[in-house]
C-alpha atoms as a PDB file:
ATOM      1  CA  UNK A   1       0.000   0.000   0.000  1.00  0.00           C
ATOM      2  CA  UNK A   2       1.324   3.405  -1.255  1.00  0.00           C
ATOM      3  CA  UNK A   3       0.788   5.961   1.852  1.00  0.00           C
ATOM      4  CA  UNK A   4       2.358   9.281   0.135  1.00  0.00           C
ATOM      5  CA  UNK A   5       3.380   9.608  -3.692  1.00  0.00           C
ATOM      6  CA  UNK A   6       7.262  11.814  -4.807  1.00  0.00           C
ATOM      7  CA  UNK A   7       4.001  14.491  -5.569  1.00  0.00           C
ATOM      8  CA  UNK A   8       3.195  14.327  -1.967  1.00  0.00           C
ATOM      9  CA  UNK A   9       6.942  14.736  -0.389  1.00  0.00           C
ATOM     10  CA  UNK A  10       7.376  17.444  -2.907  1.00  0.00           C
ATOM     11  CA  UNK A  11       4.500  19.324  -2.409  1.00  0.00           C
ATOM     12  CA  UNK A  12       5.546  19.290   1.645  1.00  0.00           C
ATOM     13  CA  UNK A  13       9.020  19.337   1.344  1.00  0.00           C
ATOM     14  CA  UNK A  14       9.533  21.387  -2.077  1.00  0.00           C
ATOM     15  CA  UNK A  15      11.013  20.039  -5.089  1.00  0.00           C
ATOM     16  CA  UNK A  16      14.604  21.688  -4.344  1.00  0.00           C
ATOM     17  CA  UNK A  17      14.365  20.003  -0.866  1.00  0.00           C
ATOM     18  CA  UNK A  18      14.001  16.561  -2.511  1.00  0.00           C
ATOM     19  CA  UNK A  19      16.540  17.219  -5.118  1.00  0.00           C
ATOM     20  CA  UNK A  20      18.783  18.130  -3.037  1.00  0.00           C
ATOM     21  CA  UNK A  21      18.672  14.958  -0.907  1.00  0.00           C
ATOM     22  CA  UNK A  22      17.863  12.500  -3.809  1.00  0.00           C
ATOM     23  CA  UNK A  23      20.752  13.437  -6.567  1.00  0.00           C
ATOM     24  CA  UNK A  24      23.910  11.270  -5.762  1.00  0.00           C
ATOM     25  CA  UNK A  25      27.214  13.182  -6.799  1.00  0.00           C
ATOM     26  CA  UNK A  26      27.691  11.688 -10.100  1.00  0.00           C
ATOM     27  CA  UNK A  27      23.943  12.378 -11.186  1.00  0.00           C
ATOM     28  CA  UNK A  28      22.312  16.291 -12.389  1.00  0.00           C
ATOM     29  CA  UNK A  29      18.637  15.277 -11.314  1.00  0.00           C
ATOM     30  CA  UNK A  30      17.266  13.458  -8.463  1.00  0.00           C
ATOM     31  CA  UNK A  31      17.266   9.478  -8.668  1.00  0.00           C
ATOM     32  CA  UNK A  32      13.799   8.523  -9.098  1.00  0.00           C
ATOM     33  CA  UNK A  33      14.966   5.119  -8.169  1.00  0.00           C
ATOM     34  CA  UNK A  34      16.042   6.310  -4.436  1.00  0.00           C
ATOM     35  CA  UNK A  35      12.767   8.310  -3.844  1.00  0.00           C
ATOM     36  CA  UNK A  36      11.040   5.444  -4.745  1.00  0.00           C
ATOM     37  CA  UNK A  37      12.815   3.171  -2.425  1.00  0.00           C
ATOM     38  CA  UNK A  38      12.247   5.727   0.248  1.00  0.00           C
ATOM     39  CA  UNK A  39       8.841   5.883   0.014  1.00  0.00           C
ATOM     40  CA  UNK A  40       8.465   2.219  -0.207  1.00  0.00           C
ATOM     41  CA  UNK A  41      10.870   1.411   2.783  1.00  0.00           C
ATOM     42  CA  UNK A  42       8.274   4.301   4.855  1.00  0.00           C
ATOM     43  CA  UNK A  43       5.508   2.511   3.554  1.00  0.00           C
ATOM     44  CA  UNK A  44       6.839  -0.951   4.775  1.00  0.00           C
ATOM     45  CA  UNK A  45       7.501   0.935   8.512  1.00  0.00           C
ATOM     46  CA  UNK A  46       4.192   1.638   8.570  1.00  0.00           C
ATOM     47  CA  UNK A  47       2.686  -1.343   7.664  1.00  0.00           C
ATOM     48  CA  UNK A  48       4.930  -3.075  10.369  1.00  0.00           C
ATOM     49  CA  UNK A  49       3.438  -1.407  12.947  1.00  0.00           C
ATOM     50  CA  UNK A  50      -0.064  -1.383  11.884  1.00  0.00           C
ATOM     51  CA  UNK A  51       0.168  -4.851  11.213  1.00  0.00           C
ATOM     52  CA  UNK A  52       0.264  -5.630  15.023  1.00  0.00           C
ATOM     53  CA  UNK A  53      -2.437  -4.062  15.277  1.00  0.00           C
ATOM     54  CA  UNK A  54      -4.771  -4.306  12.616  1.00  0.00           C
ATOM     55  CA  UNK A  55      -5.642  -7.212   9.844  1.00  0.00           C
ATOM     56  CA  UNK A  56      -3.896  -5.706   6.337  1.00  0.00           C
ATOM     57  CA  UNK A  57      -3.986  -4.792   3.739  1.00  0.00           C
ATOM     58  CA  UNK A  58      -6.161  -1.738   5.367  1.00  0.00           C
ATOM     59  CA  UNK A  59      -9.557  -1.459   3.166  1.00  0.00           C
ATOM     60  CA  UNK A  60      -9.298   1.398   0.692  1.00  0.00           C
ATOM     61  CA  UNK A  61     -10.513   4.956   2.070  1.00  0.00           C
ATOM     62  CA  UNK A  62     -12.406   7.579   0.320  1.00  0.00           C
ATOM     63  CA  UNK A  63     -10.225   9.922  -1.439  1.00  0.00           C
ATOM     64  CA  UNK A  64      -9.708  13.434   0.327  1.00  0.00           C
END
C-alpha cells in the first residue's frame, strides 16, 4: 500500500528540498529510483506497525 506519492513529499518538502537529498554526486537530477525506495521502505515501517495491530492490507478509504 502506497501511503504518500514523490508528488506528496514534494509538495511538503519542495522540489529543491528533494533534489537536493535525492541526486547522488555523479547524477544532475534526483534518482527517481532512491525516492522510490524511500517511500516504499516508509511505507513498509508503517505497515509493520499497523500490522500488530490491525488485519492488512487496510480497506481502501475515500479519497480526500
Amino acid at each position: 500500500m502506497s501511503y504518500a506519492t514523490r508528488a506528496d513529499m514534494e509538495r511538503l518538502y519542495g522540489e529543491d528540498e528533494i533534489a537536493l537529498v535525492a541526486t547522488r554526486d555523479s547524477e544532475d537530477a534526483p534518482n527517481a529510483d532512491s525516492i522510490s525506495q524511500a517511500l516504499s521502505d516508509a511505507g513498509a515501517f508503517i505497515d509493520s506497525h499497523l500490522a500488530s495491530r490491525y488485519t492488512l492490507p487496510l480497506p481502501a478509504s475515500a479519497p480526500m
